[in-house]
C-alpha atoms as a PDB file:
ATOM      1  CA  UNK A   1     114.569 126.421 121.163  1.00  0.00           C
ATOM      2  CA  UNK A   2     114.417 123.429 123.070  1.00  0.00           C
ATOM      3  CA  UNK A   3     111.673 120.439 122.698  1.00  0.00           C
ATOM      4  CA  UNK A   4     109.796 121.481 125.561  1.00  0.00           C
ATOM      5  CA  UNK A   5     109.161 124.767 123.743  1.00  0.00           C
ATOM      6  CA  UNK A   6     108.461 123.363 120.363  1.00  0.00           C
ATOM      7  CA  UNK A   7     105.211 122.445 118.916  1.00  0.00           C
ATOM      8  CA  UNK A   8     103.955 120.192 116.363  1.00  0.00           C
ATOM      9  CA  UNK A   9     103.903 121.522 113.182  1.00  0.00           C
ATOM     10  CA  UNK A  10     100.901 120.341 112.286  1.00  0.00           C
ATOM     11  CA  UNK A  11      98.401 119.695 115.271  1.00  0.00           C
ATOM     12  CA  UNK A  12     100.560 122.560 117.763  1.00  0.00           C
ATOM     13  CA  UNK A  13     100.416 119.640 120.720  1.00  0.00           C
ATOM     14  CA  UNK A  14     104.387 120.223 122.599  1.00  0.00           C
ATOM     15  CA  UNK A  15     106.445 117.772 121.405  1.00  0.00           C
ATOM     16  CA  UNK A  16     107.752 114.690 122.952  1.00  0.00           C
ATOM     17  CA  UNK A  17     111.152 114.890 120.582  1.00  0.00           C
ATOM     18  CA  UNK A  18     112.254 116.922 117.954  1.00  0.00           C
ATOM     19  CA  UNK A  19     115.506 117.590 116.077  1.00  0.00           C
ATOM     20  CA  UNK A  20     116.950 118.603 112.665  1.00  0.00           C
ATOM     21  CA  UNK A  21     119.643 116.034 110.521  1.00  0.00           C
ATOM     22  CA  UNK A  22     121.618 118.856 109.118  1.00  0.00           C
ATOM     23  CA  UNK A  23     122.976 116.722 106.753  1.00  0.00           C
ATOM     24  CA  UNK A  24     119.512 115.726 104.886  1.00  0.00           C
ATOM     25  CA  UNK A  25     117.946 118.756 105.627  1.00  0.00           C
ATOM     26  CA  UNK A  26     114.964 117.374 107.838  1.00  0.00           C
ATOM     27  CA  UNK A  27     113.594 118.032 110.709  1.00  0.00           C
ATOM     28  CA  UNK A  28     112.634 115.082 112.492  1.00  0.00           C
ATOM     29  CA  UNK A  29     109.732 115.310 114.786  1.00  0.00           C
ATOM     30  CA  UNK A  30     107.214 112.935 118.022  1.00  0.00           C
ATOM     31  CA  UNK A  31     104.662 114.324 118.664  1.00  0.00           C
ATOM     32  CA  UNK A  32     102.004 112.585 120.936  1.00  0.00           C
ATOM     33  CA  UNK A  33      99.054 113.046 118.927  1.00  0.00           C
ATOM     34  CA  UNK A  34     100.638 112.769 115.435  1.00  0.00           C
ATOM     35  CA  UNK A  35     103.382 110.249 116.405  1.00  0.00           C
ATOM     36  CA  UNK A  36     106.262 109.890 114.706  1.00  0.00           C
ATOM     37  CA  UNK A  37     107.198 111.733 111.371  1.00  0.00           C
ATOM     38  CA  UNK A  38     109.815 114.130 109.206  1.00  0.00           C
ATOM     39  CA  UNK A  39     109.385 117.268 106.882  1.00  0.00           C
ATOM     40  CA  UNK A  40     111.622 118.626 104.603  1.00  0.00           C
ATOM     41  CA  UNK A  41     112.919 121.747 105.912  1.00  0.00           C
ATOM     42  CA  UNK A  42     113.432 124.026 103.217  1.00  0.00           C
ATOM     43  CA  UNK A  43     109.973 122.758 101.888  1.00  0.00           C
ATOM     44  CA  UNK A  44     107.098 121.823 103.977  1.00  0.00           C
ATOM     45  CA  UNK A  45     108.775 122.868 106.976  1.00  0.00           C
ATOM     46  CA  UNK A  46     108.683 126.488 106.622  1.00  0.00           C
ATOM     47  CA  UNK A  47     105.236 126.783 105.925  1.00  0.00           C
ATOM     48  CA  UNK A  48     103.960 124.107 108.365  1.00  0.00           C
ATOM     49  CA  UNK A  49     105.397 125.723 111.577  1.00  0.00           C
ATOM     50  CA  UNK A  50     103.522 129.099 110.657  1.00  0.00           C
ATOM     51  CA  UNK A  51      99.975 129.426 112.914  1.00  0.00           C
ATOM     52  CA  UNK A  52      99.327 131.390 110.368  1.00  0.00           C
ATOM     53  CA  UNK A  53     100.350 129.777 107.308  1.00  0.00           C
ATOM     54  CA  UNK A  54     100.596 131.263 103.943  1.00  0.00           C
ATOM     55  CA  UNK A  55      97.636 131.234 102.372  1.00  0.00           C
ATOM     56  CA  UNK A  56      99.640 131.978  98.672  1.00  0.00           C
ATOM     57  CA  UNK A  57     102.207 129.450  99.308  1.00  0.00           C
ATOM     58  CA  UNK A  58      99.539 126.491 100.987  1.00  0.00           C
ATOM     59  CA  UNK A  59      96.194 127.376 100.732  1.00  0.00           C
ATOM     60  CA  UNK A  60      94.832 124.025 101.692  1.00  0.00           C
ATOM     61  CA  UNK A  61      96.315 123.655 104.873  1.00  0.00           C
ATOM     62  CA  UNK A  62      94.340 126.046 107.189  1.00  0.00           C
ATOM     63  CA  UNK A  63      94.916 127.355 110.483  1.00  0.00           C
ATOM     64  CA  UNK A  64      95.069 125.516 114.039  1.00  0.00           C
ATOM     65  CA  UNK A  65      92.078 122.976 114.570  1.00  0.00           C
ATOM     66  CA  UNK A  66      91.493 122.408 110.758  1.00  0.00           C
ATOM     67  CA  UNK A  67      89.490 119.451 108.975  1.00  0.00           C
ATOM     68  CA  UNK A  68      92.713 119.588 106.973  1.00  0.00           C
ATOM     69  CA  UNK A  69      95.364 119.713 109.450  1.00  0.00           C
ATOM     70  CA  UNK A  70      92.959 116.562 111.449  1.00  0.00           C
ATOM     71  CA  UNK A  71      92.954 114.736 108.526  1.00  0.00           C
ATOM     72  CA  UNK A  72      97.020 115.255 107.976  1.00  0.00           C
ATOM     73  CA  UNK A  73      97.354 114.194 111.955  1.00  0.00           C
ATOM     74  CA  UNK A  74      95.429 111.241 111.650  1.00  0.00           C
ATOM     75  CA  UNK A  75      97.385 110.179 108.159  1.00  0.00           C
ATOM     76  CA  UNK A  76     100.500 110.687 110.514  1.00  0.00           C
ATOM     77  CA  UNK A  77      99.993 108.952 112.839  1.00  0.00           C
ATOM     78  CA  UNK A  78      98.302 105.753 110.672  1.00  0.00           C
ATOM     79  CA  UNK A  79     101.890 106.026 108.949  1.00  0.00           C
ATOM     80  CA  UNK A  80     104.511 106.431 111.537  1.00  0.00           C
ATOM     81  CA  UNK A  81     107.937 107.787 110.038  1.00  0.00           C
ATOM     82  CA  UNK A  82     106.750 109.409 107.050  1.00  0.00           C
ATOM     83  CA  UNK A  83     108.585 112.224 104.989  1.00  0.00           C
ATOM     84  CA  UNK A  84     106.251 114.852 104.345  1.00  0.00           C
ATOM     85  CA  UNK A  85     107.412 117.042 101.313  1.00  0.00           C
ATOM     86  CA  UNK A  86     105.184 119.834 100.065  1.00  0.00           C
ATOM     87  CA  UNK A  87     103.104 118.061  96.990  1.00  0.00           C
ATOM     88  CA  UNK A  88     102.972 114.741  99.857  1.00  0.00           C
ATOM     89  CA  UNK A  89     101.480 117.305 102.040  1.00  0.00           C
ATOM     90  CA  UNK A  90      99.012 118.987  99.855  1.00  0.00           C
ATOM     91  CA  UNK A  91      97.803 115.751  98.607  1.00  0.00           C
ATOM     92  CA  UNK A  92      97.316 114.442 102.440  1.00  0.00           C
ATOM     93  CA  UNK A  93      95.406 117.683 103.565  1.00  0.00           C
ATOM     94  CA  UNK A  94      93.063 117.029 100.705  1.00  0.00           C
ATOM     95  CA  UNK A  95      91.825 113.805 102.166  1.00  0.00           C
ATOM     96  CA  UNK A  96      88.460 113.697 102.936  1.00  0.00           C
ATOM     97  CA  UNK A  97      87.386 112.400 106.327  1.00  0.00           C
ATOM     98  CA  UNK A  98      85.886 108.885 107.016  1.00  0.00           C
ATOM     99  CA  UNK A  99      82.466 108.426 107.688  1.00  0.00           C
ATOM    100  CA  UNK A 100      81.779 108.820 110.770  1.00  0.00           C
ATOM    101  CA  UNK A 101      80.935 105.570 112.184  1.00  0.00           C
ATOM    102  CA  UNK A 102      83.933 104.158 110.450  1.00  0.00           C
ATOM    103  CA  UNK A 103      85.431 106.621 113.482  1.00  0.00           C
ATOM    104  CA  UNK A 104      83.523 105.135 115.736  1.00  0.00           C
ATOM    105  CA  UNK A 105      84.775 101.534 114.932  1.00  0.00           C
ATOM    106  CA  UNK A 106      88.252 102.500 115.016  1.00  0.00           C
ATOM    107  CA  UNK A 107      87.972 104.092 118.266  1.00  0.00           C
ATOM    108  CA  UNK A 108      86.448 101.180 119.682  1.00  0.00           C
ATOM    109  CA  UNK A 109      89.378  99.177 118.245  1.00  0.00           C
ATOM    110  CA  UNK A 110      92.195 101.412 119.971  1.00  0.00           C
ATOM    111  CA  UNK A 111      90.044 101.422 123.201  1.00  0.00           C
ATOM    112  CA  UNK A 112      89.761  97.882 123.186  1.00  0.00           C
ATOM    113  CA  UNK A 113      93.444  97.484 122.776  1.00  0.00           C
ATOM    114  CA  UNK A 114      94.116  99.481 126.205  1.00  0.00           C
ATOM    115  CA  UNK A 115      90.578  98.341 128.228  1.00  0.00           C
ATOM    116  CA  UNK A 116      91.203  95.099 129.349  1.00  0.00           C
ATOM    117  CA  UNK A 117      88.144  94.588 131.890  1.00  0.00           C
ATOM    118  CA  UNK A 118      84.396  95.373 132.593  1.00  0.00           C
ATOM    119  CA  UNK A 119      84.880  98.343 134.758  1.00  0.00           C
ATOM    120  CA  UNK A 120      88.418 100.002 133.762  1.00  0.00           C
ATOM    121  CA  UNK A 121      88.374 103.582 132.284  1.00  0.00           C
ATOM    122  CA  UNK A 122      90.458 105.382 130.403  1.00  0.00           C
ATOM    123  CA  UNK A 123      90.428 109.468 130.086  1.00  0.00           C
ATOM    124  CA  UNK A 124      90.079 109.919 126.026  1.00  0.00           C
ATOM    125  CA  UNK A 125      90.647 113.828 126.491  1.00  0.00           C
ATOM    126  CA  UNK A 126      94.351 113.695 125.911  1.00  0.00           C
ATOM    127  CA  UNK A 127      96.492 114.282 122.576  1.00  0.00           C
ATOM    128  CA  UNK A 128      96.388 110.705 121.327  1.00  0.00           C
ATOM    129  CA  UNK A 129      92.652 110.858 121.443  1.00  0.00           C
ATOM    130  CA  UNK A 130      91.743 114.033 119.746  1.00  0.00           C
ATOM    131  CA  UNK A 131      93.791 112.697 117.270  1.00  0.00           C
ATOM    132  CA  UNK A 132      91.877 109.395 117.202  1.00  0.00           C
ATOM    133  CA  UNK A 133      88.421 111.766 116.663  1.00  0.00           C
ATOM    134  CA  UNK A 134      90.162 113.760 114.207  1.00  0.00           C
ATOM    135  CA  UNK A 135      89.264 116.746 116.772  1.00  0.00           C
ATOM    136  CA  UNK A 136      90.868 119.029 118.554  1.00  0.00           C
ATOM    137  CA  UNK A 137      89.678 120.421 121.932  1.00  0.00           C
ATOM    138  CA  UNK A 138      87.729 119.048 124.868  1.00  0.00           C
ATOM    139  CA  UNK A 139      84.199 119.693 123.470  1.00  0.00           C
ATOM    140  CA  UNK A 140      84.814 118.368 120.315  1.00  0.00           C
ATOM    141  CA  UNK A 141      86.137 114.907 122.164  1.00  0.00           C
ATOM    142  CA  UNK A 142      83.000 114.994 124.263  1.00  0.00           C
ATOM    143  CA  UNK A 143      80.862 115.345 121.564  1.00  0.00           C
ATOM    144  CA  UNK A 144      82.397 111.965 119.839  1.00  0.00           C
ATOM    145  CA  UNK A 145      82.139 110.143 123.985  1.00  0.00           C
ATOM    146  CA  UNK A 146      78.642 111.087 123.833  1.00  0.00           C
ATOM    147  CA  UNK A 147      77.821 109.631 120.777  1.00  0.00           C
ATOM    148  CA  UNK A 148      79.599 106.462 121.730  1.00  0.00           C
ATOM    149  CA  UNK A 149      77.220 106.508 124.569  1.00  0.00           C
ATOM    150  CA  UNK A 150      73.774 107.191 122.633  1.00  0.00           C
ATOM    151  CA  UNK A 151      75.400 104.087 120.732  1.00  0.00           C
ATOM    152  CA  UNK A 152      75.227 102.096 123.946  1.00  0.00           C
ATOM    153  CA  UNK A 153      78.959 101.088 123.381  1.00  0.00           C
ATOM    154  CA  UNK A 154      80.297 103.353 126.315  1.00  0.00           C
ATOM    155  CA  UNK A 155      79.952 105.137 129.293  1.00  0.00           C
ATOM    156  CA  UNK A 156      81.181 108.667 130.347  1.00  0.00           C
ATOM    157  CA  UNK A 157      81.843 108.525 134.040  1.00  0.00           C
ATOM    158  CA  UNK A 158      81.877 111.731 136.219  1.00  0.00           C
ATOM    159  CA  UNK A 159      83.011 115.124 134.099  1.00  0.00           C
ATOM    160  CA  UNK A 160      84.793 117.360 136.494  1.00  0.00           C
ATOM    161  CA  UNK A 161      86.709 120.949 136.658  1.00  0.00           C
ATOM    162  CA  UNK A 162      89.981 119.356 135.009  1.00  0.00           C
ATOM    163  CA  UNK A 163      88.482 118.147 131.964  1.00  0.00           C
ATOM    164  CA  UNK A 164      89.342 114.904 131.695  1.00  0.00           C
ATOM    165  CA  UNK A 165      86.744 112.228 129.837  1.00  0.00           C
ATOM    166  CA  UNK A 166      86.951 109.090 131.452  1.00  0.00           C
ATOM    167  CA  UNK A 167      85.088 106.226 129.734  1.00  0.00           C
ATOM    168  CA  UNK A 168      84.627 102.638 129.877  1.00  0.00           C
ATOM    169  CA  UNK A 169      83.330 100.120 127.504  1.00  0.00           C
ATOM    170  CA  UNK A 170      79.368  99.411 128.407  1.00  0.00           C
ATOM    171  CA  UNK A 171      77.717  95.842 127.227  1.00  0.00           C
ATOM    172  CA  UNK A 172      77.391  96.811 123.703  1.00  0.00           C
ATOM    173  CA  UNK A 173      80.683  97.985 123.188  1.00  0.00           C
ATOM    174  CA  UNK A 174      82.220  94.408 124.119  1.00  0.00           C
ATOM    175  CA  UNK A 175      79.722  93.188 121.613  1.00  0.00           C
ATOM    176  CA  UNK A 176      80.249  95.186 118.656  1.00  0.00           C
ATOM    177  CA  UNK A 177      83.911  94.886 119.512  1.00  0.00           C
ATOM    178  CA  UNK A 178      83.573  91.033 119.645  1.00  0.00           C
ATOM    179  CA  UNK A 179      82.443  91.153 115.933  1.00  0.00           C
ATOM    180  CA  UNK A 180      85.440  93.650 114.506  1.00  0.00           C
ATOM    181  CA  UNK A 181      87.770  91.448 116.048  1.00  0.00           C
ATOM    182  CA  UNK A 182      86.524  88.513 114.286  1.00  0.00           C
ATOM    183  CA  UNK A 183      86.387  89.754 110.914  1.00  0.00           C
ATOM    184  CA  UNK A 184      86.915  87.534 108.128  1.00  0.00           C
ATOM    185  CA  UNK A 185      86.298  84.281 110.599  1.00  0.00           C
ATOM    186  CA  UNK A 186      86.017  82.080 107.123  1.00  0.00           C
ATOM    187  CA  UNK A 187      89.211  83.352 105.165  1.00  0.00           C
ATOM    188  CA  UNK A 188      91.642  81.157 104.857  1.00  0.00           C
ATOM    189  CA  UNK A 189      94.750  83.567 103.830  1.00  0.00           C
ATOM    190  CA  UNK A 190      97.507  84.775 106.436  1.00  0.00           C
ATOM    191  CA  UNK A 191      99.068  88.097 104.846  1.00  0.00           C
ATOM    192  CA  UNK A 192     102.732  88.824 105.595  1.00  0.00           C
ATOM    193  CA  UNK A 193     104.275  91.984 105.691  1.00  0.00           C
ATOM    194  CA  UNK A 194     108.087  91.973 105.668  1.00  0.00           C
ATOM    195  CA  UNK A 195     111.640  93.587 104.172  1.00  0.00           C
ATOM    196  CA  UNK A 196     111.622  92.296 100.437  1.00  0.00           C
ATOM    197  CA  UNK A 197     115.107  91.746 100.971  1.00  0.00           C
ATOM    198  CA  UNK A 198     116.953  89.003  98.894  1.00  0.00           C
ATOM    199  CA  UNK A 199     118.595  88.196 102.461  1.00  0.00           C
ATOM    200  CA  UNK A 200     114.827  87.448 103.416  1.00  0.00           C
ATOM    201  CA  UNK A 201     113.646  85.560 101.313  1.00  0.00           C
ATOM    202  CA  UNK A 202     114.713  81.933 103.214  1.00  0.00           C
ATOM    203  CA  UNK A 203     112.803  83.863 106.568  1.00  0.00           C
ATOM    204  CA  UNK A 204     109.337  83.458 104.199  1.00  0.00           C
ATOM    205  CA  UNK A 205     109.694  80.347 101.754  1.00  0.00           C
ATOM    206  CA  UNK A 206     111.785  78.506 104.427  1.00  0.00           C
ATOM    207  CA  UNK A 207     110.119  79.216 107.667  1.00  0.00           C
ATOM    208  CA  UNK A 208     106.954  81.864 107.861  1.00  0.00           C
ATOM    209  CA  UNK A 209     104.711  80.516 104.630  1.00  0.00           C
ATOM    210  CA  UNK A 210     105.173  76.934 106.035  1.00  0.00           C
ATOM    211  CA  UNK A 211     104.038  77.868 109.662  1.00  0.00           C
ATOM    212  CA  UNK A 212     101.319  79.461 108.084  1.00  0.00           C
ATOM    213  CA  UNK A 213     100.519  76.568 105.934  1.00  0.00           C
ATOM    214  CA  UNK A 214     101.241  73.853 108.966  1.00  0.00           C
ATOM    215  CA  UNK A 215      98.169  76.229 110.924  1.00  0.00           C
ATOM    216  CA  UNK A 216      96.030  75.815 108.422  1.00  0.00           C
ATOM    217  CA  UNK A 217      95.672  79.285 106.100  1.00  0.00           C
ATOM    218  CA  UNK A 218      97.534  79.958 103.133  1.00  0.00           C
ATOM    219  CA  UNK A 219     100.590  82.333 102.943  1.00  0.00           C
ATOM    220  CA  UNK A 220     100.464  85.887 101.056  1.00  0.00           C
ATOM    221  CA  UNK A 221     102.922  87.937 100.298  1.00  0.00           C
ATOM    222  CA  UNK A 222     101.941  90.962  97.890  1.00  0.00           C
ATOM    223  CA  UNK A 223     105.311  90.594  95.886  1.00  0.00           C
ATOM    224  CA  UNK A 224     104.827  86.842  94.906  1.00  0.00           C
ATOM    225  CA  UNK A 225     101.143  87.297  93.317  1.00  0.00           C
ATOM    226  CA  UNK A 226     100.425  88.797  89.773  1.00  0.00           C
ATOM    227  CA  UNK A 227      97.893  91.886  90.011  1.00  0.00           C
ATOM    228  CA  UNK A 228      97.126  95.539  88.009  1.00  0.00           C
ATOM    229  CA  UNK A 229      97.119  98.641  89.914  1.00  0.00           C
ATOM    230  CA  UNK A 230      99.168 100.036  92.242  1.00  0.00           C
ATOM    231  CA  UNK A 231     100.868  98.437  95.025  1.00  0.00           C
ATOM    232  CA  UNK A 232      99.296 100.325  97.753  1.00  0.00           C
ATOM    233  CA  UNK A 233      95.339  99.504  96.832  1.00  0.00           C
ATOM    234  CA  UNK A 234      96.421  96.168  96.352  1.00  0.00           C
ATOM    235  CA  UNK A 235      98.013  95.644  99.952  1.00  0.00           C
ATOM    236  CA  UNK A 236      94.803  97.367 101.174  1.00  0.00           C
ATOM    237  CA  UNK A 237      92.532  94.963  99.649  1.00  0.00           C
ATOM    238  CA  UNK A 238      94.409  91.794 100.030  1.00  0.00           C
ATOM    239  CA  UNK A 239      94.777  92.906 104.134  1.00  0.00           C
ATOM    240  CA  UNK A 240      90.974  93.142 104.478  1.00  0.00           C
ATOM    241  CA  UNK A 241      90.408  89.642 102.753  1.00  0.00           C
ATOM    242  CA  UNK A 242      92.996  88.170 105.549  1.00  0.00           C
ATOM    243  CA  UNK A 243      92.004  86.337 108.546  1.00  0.00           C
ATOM    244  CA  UNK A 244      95.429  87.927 110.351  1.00  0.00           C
ATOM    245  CA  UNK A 245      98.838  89.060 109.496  1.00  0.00           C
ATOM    246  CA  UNK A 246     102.592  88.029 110.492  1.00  0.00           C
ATOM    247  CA  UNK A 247     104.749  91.003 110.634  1.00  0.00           C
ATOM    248  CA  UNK A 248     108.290  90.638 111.120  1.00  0.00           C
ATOM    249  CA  UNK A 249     110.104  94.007 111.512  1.00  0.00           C
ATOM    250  CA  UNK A 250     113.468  92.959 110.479  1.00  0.00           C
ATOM    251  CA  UNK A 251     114.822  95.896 108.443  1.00  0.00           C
ATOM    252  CA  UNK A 252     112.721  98.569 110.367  1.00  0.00           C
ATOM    253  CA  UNK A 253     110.498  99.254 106.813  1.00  0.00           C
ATOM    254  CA  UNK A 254     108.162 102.063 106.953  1.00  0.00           C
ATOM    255  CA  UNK A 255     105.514  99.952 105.187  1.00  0.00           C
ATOM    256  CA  UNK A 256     105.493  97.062 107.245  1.00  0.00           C
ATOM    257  CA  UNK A 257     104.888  99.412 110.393  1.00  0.00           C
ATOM    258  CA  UNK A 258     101.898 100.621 108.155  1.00  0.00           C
ATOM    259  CA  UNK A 259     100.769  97.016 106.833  1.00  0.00           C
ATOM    260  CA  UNK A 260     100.671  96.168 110.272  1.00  0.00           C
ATOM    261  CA  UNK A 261      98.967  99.112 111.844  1.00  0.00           C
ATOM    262  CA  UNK A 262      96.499  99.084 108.844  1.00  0.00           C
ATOM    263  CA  UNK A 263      95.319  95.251 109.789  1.00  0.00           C
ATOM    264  CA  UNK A 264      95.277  96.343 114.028  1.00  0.00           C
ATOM    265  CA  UNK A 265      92.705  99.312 113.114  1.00  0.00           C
ATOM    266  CA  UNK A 266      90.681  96.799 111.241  1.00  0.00           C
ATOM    267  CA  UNK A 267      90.640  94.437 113.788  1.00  0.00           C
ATOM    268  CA  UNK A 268      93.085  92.071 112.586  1.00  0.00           C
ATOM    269  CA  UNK A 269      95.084  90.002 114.792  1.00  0.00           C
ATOM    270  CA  UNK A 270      98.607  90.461 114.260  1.00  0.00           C
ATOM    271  CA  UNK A 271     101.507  87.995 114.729  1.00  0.00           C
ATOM    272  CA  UNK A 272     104.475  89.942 115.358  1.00  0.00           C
ATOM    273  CA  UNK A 273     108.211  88.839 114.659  1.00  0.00           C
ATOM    274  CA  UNK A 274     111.602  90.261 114.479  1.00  0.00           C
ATOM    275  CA  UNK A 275     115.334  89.020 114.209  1.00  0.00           C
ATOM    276  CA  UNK A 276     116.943  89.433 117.581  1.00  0.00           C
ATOM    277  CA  UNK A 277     119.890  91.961 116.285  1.00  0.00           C
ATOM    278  CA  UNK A 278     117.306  94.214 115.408  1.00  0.00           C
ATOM    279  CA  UNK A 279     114.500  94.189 117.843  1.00  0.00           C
ATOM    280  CA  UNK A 280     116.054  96.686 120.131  1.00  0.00           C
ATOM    281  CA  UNK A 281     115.269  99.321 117.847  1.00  0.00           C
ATOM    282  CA  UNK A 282     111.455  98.456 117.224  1.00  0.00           C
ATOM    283  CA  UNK A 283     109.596 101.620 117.930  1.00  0.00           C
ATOM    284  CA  UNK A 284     108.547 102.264 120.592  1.00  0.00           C
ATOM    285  CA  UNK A 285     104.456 101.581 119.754  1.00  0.00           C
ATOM    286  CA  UNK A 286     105.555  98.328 119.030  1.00  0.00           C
ATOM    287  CA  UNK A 287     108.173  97.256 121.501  1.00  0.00           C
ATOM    288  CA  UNK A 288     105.079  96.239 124.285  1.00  0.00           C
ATOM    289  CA  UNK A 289     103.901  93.625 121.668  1.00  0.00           C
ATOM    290  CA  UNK A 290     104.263  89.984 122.398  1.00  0.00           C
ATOM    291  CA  UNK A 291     107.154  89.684 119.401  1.00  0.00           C
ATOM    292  CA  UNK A 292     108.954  86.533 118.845  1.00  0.00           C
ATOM    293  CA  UNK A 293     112.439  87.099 118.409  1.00  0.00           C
ATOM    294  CA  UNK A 294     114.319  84.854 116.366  1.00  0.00           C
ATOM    295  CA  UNK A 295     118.200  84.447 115.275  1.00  0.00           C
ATOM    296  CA  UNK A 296     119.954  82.947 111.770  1.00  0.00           C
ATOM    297  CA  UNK A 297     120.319  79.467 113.504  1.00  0.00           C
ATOM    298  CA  UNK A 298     116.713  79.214 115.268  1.00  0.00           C
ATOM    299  CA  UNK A 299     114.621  79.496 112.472  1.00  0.00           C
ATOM    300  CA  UNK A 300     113.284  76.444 113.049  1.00  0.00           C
ATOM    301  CA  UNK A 301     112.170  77.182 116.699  1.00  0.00           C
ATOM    302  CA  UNK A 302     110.463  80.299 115.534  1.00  0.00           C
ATOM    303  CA  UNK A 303     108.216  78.610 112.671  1.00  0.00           C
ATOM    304  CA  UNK A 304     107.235  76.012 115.869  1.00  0.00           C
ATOM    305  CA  UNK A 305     106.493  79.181 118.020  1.00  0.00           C
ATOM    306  CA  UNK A 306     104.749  80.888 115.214  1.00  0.00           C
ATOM    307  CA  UNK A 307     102.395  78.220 114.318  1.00  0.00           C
ATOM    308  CA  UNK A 308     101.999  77.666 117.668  1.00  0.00           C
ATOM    309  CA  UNK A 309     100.682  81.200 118.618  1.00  0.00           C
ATOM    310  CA  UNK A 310      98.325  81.418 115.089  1.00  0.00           C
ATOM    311  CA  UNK A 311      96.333  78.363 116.346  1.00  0.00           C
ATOM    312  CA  UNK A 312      96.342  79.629 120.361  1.00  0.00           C
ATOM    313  CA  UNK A 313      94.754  82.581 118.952  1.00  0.00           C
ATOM    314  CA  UNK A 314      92.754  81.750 115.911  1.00  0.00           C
ATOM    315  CA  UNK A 315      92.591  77.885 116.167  1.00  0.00           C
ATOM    316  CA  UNK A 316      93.136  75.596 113.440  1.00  0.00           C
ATOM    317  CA  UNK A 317      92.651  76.947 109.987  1.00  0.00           C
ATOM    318  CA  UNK A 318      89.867  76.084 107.344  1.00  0.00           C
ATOM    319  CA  UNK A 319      92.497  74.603 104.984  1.00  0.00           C
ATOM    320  CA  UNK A 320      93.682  71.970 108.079  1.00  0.00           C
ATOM    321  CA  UNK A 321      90.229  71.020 108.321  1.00  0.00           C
ATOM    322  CA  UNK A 322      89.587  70.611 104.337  1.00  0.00           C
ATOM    323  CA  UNK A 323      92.992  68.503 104.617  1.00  0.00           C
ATOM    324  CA  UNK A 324      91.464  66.307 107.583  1.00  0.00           C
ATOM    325  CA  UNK A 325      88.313  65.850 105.682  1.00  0.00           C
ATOM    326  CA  UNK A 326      89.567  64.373 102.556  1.00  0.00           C
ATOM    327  CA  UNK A 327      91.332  61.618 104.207  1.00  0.00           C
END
């Protein structure tokens, strides 16, 4: 079967990639809607590629066009290069769905991120956008547009025989999109998401926490702080109580793709760095981001260019100021 013939096993869009690793017994799969992600074969995989799946085996996962299998999609693609095995699965397709004006917000966020202008449209009736409505067919994508619209935060231009959706963002739409982009204006914390590497740890004491500091926030990294809980929630929280986040992708960890994409969908800005050996194999989502690549013996340049791009963006921090104040 080649990739052209193969469909996602969870939202059925044809895949952009797919292959099995033999030797881990995975099946490796990029899929436009879900993006990026694996399944154990001999597990998951079996049931997941079914249209009609088992209901014995995996009750919860339901057939094509699912709240569960929308819900899975849209935890996919949040969490690019995930390993789905069967109790992962289960768990995800349990997940109940966001309210829906939380959907709203984060579709205004991706469409901001590709509408540059007053004017430009974009079609929204394509794989990547069902999957940001958590639907899956044309109606159910012009049912979210129209809302948007009622919400005076876009309009639907001309709907024609092909089906596409084109929108563009209308005057309220650049204003509520103003205010998600500029959440947390007062915070003073910069949260970094990085490799927890030993190798790594002269990149953040030496060279990313003081460009942070020298801007004006304070550093935070979830390792270095005492808290109760699990990891995960914490991250979560301490990411919405940040004015922005500095990623570096050295390493290629699954959770700093996440940390990152997690502070982009609320609005965030994100500062994005990498070591120049490894930036050629950033994925591909991220590889048209502005990153600064740096090398052992340049650190210094890239805490200059850091600092440098945190106040072009966000301007001098609160702490700076506090600093200046007191003499």
């Amino acid at each position: 079967m080649t990739t052209q013939d193969r469909r996602c096993p969870v939202c059925f869009e044809a895949l952009r990639d797919w292959y099995v690793d033999h030797e881990h017994d995975i099946e490796r799969f990029d899929c436009p809607r879900c993006s990026r992600f694996r399944v154990v074969s001999d597990t998951v995989g079996d049931v997941l590629v079914h249209e009609e799946p088992s209901t014995e085996r995996y009750p919860t996962l339901g057939p094509e066009g699912s709240p569960a299998r929308a819900n899975l999609s849209a935890w996919l693609r949040e969490h690019p290069d995930s390993l789905l095995t069967t109790e992962r699965a289960q768990d995800l397709c349990s997940l109940g769905r966001p309210p829906v004006l939380e959907i709203v917000d984060e579709a205004l966020l991706a469409l901001g991120r590709e509408i540059q202008a007053p004017g430009q449209d974009l079609d929204v009736n394509t794989p990547r956008w069902r999957g940001q409505f958590r639907t899956f067919d044309y109606q159910g994508v012009r049912g979210w547009a129209q809302l948007m619209e009622d919400l005076g935060y876009i309009q639907v231009g001309e709907l024609t025989h092909d089906n596409p959706v084109p929108v563009t963002l209308a005057a309220g739409g650049w204003e509520r999109l103003h205010e998600l982009q500029n959440v947390n204006p007062d915070s003073p914390q910069g949260f970094v998401a990085m490799w927890f590497d030993d190798g790594m740890t002269e990149l953040y004491d030496g060279v990313l926490s003081k460009a942070i500091e020298a801007a004006g926030y304070r550093p935070h990294r979830v390792d270095r702080r005492e808290f109760a809980g699990r990891i995960d929630d914490e991250i979560v929280a301490q990411i919405r109580r940040s004015r922005f986040v500095v990623a570096d992708f050295t390493g290629h960890r699954g959770g700093v793709y996440w940390e990152a994409g997690l502070a982009e969908g609320l609005g965030l800005p994100v500062f994005f760095t990498c070591r120049e050996d490894a930036a050629n194999d950033l994925h591909f989502d991220v590889r048209q981001q502005n990153t600064i690549r740096w090398t052992e013996d340049g650190l210094e340049e890239l805490g200059k260019r850091l600092q440098a791009r945190i106040e072009a963006e966000l301007g001098r921090g609160p702490l700076a100021t506090t600093l200046q104040a007191g003499g």
